[in-house]
C-alpha atoms as a PDB file:
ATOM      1  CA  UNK A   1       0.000   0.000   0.000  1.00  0.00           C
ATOM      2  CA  UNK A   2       3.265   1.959   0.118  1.00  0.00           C
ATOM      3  CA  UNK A   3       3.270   4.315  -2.552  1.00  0.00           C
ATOM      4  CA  UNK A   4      -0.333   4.422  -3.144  1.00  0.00           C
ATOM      5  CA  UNK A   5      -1.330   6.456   0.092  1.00  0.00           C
ATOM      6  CA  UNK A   6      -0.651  10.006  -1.176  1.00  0.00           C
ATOM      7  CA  UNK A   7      -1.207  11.835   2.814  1.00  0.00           C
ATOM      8  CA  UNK A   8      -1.391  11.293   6.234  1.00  0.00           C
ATOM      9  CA  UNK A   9      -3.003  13.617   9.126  1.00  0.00           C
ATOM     10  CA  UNK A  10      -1.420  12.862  12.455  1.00  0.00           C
ATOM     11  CA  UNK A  11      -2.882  14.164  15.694  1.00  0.00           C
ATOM     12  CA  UNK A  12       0.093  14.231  17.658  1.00  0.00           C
ATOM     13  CA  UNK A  13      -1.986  15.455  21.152  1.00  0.00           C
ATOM     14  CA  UNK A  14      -5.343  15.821  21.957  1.00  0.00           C
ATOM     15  CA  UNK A  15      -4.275  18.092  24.652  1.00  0.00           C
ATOM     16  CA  UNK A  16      -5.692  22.213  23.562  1.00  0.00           C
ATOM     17  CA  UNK A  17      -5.414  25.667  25.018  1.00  0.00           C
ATOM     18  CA  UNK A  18      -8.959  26.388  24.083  1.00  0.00           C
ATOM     19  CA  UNK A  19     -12.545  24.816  24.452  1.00  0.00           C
ATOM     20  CA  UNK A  20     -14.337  25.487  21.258  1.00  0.00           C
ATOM     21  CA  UNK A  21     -17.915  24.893  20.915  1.00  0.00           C
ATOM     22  CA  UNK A  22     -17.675  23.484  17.473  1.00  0.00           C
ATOM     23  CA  UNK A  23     -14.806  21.528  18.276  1.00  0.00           C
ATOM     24  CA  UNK A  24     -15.403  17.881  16.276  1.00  0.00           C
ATOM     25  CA  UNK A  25     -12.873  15.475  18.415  1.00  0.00           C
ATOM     26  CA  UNK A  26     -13.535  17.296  21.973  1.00  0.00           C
ATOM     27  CA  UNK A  27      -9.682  18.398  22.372  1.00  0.00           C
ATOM     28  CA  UNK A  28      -8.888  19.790  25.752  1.00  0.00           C
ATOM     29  CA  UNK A  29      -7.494  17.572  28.610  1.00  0.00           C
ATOM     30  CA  UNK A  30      -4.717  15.080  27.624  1.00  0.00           C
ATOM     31  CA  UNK A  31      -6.443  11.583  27.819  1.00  0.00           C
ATOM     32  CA  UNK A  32      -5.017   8.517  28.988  1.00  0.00           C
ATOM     33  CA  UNK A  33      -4.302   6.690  26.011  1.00  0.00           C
ATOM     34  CA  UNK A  34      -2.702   8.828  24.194  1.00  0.00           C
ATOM     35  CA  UNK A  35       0.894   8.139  22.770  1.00  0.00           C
ATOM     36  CA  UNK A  36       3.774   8.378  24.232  1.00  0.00           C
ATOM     37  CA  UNK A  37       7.338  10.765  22.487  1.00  0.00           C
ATOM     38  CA  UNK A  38       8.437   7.121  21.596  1.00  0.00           C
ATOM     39  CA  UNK A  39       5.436   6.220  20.277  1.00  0.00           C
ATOM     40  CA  UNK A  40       4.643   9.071  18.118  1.00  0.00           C
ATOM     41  CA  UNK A  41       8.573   9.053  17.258  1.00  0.00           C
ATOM     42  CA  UNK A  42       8.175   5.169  15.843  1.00  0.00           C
ATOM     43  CA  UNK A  43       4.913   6.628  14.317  1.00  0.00           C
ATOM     44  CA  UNK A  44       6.719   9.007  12.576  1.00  0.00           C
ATOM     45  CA  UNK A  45       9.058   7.378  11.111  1.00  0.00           C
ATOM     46  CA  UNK A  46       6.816   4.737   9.388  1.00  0.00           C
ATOM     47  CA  UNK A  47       4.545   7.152   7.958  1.00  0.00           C
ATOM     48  CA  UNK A  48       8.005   8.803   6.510  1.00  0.00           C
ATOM     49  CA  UNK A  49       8.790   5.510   4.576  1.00  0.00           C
ATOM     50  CA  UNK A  50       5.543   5.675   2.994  1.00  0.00           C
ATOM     51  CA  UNK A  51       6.561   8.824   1.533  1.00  0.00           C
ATOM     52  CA  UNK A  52       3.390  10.794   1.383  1.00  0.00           C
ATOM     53  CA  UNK A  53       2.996  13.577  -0.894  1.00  0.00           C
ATOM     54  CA  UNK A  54       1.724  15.741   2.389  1.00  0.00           C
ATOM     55  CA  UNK A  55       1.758  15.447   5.754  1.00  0.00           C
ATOM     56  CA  UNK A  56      -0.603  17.354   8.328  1.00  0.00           C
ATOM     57  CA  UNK A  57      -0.159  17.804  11.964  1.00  0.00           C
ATOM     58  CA  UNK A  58      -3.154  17.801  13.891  1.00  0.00           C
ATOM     59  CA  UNK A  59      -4.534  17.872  17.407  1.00  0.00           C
ATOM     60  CA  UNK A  60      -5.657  19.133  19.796  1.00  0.00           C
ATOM     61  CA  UNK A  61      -3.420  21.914  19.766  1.00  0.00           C
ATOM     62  CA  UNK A  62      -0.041  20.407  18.047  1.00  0.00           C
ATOM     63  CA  UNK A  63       2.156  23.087  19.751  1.00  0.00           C
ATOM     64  CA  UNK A  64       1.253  22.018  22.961  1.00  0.00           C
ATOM     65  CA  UNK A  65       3.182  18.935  22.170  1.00  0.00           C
ATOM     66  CA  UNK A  66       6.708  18.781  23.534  1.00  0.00           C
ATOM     67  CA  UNK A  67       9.107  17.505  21.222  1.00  0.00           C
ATOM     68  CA  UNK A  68       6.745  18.145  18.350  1.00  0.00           C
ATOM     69  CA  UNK A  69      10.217  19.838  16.079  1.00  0.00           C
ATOM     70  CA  UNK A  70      11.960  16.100  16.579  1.00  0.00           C
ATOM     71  CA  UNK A  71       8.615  15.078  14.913  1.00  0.00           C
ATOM     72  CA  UNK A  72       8.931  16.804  12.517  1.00  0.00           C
ATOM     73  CA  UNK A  73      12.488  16.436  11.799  1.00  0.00           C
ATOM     74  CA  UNK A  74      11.851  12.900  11.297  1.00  0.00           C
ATOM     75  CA  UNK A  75       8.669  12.970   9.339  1.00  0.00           C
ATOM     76  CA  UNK A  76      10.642  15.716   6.861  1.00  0.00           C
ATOM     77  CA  UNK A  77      13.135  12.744   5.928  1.00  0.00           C
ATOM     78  CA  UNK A  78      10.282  10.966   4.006  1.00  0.00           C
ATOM     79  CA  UNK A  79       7.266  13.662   2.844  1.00  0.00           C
ATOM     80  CA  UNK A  80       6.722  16.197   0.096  1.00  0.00           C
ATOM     81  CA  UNK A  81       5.185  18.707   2.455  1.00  0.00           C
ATOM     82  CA  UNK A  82       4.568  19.312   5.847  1.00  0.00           C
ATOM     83  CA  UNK A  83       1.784  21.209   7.222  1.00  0.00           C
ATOM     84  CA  UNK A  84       0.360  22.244  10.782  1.00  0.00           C
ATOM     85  CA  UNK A  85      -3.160  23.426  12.148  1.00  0.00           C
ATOM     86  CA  UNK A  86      -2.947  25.461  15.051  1.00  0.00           C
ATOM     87  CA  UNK A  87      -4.777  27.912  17.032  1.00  0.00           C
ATOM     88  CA  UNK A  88      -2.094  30.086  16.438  1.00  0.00           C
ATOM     89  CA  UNK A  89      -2.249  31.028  20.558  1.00  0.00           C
ATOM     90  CA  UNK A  90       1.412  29.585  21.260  1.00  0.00           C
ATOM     91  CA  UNK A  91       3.069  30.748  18.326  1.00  0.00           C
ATOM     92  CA  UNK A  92       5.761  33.459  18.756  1.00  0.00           C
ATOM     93  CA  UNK A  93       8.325  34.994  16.802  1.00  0.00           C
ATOM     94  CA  UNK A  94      10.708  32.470  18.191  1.00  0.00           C
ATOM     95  CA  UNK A  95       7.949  29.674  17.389  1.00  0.00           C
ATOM     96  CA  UNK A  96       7.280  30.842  13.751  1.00  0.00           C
ATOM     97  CA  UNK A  97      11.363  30.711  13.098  1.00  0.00           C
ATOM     98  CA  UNK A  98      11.882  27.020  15.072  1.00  0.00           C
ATOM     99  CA  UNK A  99       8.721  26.151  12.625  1.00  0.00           C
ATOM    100  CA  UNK A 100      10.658  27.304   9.556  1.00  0.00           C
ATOM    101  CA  UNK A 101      13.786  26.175  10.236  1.00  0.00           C
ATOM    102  CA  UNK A 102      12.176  22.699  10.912  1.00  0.00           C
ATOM    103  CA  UNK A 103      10.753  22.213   7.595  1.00  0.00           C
ATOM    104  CA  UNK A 104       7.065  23.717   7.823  1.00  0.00           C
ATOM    105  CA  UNK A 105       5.661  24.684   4.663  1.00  0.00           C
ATOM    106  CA  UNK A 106       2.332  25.640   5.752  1.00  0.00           C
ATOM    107  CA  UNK A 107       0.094  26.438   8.161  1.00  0.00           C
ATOM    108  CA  UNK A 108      -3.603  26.867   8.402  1.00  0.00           C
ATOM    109  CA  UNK A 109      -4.498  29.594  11.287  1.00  0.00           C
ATOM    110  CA  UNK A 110      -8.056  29.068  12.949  1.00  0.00           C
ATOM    111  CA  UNK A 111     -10.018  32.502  12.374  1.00  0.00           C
ATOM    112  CA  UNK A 112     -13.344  32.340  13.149  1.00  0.00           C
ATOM    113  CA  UNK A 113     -14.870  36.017  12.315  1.00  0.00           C
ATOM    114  CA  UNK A 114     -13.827  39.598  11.437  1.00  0.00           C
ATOM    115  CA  UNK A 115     -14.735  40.740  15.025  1.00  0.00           C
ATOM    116  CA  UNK A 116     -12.664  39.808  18.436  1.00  0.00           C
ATOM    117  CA  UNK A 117     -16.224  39.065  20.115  1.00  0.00           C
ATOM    118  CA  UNK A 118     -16.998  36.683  17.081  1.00  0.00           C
ATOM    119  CA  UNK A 119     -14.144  34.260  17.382  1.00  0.00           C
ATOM    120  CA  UNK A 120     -13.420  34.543  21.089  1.00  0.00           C
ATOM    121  CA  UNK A 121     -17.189  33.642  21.775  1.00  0.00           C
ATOM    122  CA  UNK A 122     -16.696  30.422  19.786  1.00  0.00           C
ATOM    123  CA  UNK A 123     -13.308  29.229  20.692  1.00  0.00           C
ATOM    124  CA  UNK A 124     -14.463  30.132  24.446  1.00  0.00           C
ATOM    125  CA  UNK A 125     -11.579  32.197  25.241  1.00  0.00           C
ATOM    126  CA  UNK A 126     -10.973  36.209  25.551  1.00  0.00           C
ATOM    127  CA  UNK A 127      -8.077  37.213  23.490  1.00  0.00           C
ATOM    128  CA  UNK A 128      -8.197  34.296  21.016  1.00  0.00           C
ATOM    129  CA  UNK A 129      -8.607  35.967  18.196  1.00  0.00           C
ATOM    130  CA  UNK A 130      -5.855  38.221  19.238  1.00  0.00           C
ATOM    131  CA  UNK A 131      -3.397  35.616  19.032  1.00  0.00           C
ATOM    132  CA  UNK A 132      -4.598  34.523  15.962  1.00  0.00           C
ATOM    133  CA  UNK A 133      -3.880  37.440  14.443  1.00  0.00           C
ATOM    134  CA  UNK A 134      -0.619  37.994  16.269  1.00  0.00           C
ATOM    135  CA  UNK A 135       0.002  34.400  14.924  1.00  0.00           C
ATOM    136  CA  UNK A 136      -0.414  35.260  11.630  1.00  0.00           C
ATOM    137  CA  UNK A 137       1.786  37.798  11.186  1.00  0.00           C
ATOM    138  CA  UNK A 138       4.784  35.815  12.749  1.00  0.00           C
ATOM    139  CA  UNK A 139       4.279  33.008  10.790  1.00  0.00           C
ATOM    140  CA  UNK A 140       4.733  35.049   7.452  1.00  0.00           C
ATOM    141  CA  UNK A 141       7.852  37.265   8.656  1.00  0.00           C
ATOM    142  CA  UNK A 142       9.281  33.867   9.692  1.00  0.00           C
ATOM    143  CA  UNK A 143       9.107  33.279   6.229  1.00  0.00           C
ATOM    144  CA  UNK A 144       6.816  29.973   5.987  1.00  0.00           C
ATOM    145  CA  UNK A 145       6.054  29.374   2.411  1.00  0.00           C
ATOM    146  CA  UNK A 146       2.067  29.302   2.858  1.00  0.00           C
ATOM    147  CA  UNK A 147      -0.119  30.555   5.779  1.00  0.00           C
ATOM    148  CA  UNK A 148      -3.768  30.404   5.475  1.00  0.00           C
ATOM    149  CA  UNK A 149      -7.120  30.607   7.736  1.00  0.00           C
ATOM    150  CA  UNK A 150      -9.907  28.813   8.392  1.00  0.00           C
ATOM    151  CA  UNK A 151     -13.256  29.881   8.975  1.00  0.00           C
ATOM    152  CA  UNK A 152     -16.207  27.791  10.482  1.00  0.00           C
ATOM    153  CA  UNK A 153     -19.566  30.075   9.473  1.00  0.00           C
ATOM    154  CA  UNK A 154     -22.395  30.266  11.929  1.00  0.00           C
ATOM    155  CA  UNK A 155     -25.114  32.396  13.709  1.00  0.00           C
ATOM    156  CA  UNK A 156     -22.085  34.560  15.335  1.00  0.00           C
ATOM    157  CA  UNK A 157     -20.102  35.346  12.116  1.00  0.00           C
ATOM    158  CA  UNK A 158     -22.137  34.696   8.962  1.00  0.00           C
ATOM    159  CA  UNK A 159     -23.439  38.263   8.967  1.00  0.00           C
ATOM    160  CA  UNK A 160     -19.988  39.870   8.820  1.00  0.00           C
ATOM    161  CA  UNK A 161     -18.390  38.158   5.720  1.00  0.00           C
ATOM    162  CA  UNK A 162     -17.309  41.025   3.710  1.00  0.00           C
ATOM    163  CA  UNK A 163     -15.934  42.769   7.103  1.00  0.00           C
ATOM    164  CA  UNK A 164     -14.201  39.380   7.135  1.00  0.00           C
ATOM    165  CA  UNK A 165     -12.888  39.629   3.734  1.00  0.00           C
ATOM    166  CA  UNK A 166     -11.162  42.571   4.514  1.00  0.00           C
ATOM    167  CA  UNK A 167      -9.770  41.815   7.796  1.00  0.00           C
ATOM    168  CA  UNK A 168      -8.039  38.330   5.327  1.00  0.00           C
ATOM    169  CA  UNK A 169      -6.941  41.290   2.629  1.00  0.00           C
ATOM    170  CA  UNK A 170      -5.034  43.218   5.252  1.00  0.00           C
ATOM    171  CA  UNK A 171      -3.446  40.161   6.359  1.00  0.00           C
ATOM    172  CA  UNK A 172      -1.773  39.779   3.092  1.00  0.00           C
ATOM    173  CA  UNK A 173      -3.614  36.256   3.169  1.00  0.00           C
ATOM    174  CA  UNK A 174      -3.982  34.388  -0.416  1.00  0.00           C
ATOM    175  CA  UNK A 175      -5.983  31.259   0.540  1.00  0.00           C
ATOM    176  CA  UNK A 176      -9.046  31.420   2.661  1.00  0.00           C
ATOM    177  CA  UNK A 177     -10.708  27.631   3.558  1.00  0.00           C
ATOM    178  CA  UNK A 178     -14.517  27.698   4.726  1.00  0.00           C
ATOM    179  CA  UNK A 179     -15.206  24.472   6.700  1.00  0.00           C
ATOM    180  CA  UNK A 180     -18.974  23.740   8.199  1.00  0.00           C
ATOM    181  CA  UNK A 181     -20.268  23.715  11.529  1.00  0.00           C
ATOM    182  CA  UNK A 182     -20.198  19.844  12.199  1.00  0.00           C
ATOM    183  CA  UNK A 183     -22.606  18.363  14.536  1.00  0.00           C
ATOM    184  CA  UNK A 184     -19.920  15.999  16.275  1.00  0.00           C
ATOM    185  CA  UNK A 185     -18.023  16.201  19.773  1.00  0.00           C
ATOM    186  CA  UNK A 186     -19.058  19.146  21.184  1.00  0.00           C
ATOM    187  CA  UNK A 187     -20.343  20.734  17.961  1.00  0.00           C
ATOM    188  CA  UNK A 188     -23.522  17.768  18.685  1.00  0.00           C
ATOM    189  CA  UNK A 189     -23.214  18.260  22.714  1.00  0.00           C
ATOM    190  CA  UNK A 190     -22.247  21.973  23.092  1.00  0.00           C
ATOM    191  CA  UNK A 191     -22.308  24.004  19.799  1.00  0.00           C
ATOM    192  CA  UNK A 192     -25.569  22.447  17.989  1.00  0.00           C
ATOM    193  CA  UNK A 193     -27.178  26.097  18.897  1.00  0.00           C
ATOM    194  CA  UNK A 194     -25.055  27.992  16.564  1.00  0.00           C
ATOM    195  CA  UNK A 195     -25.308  26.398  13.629  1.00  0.00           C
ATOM    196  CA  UNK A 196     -26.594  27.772  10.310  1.00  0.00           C
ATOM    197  CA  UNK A 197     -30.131  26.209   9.210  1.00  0.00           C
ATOM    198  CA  UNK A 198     -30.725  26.241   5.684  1.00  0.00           C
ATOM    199  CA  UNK A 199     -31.989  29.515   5.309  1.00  0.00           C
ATOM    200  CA  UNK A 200     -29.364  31.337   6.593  1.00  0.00           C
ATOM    201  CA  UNK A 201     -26.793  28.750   4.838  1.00  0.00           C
ATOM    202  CA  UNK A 202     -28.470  30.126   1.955  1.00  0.00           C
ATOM    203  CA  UNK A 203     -27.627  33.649   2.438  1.00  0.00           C
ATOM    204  CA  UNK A 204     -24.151  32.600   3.536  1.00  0.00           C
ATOM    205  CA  UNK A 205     -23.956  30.600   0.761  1.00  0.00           C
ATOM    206  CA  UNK A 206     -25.518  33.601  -2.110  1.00  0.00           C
ATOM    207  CA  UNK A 207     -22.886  36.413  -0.054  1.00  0.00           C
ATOM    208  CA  UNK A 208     -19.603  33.956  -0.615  1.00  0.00           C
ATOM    209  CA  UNK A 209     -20.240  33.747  -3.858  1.00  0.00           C
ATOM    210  CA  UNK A 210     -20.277  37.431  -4.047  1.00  0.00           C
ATOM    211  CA  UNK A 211     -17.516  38.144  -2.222  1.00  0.00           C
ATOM    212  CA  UNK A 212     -15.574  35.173  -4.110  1.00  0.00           C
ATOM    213  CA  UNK A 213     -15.824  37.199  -7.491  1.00  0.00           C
ATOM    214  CA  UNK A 214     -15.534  40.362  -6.076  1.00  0.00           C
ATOM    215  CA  UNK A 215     -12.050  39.286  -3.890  1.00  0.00           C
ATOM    216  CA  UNK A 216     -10.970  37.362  -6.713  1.00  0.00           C
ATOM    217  CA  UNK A 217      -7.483  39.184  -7.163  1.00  0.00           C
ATOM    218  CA  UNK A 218      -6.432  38.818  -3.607  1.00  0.00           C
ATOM    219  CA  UNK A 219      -8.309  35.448  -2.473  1.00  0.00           C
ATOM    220  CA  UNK A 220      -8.535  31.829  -3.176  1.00  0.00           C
ATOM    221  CA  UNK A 221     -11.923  30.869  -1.132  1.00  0.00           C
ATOM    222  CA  UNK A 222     -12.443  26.877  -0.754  1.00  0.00           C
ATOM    223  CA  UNK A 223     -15.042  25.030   0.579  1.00  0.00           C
ATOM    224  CA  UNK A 224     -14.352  22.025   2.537  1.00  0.00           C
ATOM    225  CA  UNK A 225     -17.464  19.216   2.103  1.00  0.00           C
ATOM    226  CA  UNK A 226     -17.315  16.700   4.594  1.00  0.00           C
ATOM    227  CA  UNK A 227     -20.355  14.422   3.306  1.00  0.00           C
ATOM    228  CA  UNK A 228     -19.228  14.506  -0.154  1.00  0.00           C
ATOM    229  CA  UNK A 229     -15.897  13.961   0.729  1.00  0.00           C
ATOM    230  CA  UNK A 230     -16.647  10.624   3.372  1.00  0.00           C
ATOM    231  CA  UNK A 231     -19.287   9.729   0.448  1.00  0.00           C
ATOM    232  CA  UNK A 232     -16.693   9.262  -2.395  1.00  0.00           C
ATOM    233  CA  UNK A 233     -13.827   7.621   0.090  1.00  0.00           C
ATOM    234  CA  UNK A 234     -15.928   4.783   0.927  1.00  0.00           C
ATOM    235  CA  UNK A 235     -17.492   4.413  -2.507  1.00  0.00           C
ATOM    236  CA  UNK A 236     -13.837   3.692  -3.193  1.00  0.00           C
ATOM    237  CA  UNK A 237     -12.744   2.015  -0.762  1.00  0.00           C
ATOM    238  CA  UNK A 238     -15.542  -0.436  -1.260  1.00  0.00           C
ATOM    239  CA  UNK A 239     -14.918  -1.292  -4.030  1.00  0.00           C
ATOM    240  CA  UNK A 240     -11.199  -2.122  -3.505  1.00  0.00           C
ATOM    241  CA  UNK A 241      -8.775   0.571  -4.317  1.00  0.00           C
ATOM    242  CA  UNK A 242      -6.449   1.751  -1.443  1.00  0.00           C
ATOM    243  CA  UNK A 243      -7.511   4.944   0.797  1.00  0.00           C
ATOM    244  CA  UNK A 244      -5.486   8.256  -0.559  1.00  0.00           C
ATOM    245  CA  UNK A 245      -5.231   9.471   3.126  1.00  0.00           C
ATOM    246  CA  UNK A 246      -4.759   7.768   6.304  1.00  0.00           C
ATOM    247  CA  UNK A 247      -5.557   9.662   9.806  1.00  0.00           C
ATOM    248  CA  UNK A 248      -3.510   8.742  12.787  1.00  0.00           C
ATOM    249  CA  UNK A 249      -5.483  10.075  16.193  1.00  0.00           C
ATOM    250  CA  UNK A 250      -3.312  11.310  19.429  1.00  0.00           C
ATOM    251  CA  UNK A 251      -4.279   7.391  20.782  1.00  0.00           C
ATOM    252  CA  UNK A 252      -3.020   5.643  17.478  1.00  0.00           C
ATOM    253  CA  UNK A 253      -6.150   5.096  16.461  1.00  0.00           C
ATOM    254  CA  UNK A 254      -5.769   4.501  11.871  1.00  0.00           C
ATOM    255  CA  UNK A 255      -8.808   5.934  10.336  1.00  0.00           C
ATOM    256  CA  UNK A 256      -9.856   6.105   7.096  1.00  0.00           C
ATOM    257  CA  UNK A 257     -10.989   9.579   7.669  1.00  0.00           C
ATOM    258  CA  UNK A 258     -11.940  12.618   9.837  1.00  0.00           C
ATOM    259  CA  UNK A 259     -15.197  12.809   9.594  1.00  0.00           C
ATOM    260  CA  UNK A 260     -16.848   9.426   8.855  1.00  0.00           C
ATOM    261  CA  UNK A 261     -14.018   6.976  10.057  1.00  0.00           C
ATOM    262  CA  UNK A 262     -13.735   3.720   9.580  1.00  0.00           C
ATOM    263  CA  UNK A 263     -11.085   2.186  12.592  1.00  0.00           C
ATOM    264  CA  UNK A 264      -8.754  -0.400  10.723  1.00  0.00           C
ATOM    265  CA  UNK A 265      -6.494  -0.624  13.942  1.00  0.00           C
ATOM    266  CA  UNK A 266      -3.949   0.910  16.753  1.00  0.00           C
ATOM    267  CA  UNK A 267      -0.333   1.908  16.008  1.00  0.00           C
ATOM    268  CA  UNK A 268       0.317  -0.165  19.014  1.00  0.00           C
ATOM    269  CA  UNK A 269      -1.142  -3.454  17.265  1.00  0.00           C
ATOM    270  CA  UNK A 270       1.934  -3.511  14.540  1.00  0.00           C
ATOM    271  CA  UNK A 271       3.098  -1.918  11.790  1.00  0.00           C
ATOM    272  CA  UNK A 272       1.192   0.966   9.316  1.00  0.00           C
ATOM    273  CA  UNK A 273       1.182  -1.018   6.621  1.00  0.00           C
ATOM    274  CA  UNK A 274       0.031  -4.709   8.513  1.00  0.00           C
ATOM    275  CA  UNK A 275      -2.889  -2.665  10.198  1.00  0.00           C
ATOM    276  CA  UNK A 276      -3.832  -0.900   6.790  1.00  0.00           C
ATOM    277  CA  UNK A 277      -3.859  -4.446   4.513  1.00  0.00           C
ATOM    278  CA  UNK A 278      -5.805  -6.211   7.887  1.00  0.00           C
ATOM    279  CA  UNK A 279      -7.972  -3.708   8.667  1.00  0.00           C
ATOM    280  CA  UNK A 280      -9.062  -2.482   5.185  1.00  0.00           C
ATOM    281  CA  UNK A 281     -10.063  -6.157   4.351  1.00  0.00           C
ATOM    282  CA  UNK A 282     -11.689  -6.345   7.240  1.00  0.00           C
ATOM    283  CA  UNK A 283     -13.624  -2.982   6.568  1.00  0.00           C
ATOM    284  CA  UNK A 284     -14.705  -4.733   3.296  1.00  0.00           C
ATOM    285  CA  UNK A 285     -16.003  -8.100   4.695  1.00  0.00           C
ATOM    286  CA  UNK A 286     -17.719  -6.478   7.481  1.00  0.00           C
ATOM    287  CA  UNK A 287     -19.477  -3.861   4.889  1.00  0.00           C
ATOM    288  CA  UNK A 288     -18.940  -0.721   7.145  1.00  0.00           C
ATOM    289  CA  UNK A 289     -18.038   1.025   4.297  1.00  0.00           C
ATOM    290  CA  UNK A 290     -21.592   0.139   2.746  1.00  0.00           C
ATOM    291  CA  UNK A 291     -22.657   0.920   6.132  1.00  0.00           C
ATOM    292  CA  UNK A 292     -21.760   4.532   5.823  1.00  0.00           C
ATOM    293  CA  UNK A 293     -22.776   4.778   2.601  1.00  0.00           C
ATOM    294  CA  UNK A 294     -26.401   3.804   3.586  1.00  0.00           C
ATOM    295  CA  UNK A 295     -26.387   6.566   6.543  1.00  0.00           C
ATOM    296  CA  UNK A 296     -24.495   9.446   5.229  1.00  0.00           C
ATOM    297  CA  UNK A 297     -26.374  11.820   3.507  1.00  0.00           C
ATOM    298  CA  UNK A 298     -26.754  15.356   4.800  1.00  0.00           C
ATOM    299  CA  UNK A 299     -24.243  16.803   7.806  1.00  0.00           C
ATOM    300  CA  UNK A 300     -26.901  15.406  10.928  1.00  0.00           C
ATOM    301  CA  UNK A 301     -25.690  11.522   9.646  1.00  0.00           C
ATOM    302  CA  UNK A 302     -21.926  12.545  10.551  1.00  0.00           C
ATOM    303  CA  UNK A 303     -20.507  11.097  13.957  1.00  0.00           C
ATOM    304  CA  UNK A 304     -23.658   8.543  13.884  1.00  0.00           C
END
């Protein structure tokens, strides 16, 4: 399966400085399975000698790992790119350079509305937005090749999109990613309140499109689609061609994806590629593919 597998997301803690109402895996406290620097360092290394096109550190928070720059060293000896998402709160001129000179070549910063009050109120902490701003402009005098935000749309922040625009413009930002409001974690337990019904996704929906033409010179806007995306990885998975990305969780959990995984095993059970060849034919025999493919329709099926 070596070769085949073009990109692996690895949450390397699920340990985070914030406690966001949206947030999909329920980061926070550092849980009791989660790997150990030895493990994640073995980890590391295997997914290197698969040789992804593109590697993504996830969390939690991924700077609130220690040691996370020897993980990276020794994922950089086997992957195309390397990429971190971070709340940008621990990042620091120092930070942004040690990020740099460790082989980062992009970053996606968490920015959740043109307004302080907007993103603050939704990653449930005063001055977050701060940071992420701060954080931004480190990471590109540091020098990394590509920093971008991320924006979750919802009853706080859907209002202010042009303001928002802006606010990206004056960043000296070139990509922009829109992700939805999922109903999993403590987006289904906490969050559920704030999400857009249709009408208003409508509106949101009409307005991007607006502000996509009219920001067109300065912005590349993408839309990240969760149920279409789940939808065509099991289709093909089902029907026997390998996964194009693997997800690793902080407790070595191997998923077939974020958002509508399918567990094929534990780094702790043996190596990538044995628990990839087991558990994918296991997937198969078992139909949970199928399974998903039955249930997942609209954005209430995910995280059922």
């Amino acid at each position: 399966m070596r070769g085949e597998i073009k990109a692996f997301s690895l949450d390397v803690t699920s340990r985070c400085n914030l406690r966001c109402a949206h947030c999909y895996n329920e980061s926070g406290a550092d849980t009791a399975d989660s790997l150990t620097h030895e493990e994640l360092l073995r980890t590391a290394g295997e997914i290197a000698e698969f040789h992804p096109e593109s590697v993504c550190l996830c969390g939690g928070e991924p700077l609130m790992l220690e040691g996370i720059l020897e993980i990276m060293d020794v994922l950089r000896t086997g992957t195309g790119s390397l990429s971190m998402v971070s709340n940008g709160l621990r990042i620091t001129q120092e930070t942004a350079r040690e990020l740099k000179d460790h082989g980062l070549d992009a970053i996606q910063i968490s920015l959740d509305g043109a307004f302080a009050w907007q993103h603050d109120s939704l990653r449930g902490r005063r001055g977050a937005f701060a940071g992420a701003v701060r954080a931004v402009r480190v990471l590109k005098e540091a020098g990394i090749r590509q920093v971008f935000v991320s924006m979750i749309p919802n009853i706080l922040n859907y209002g202010t999109m042009e303001a928002y625009f802006r606010l990206c413009v004056s960043l000296d930002i070139s990509l922009l990613k829109f992700m939805p409001f999922m109903p999993m974690g403590r987006g289904k337990s906490v969050g559920r309140s704030l999400m857009l019904d249709e009408e208003e996704m409508f509106r949101f929906q009409r307005q991007l499109s607006g502000l996509k033409e009219l920001y067109g010179d300065h912005l590349t806007v993408e839309w990240d689609d969760p149920v279409r995306s789940a939808r065509f990885l099991c289709e093909r998975l089902q029907s026997g061609l390998p996964p194009l990305i693997l997800c690793v969780t902080a407790g070595g959990d191997v998923r077939t994806d974020v958002y509508a995984p399918v567990r094929l095993g534990n780094v702790r059970e043996g190596s990538l590629t044995e628990i990839c060849a087991r558990g994918m034919e296991e997937a198969r025999r078992e139909g949970r593919f199928l399974e998903i493919l039955r249930r997942l329709h609209g954005m209430e099926d995910l995280g059922q």
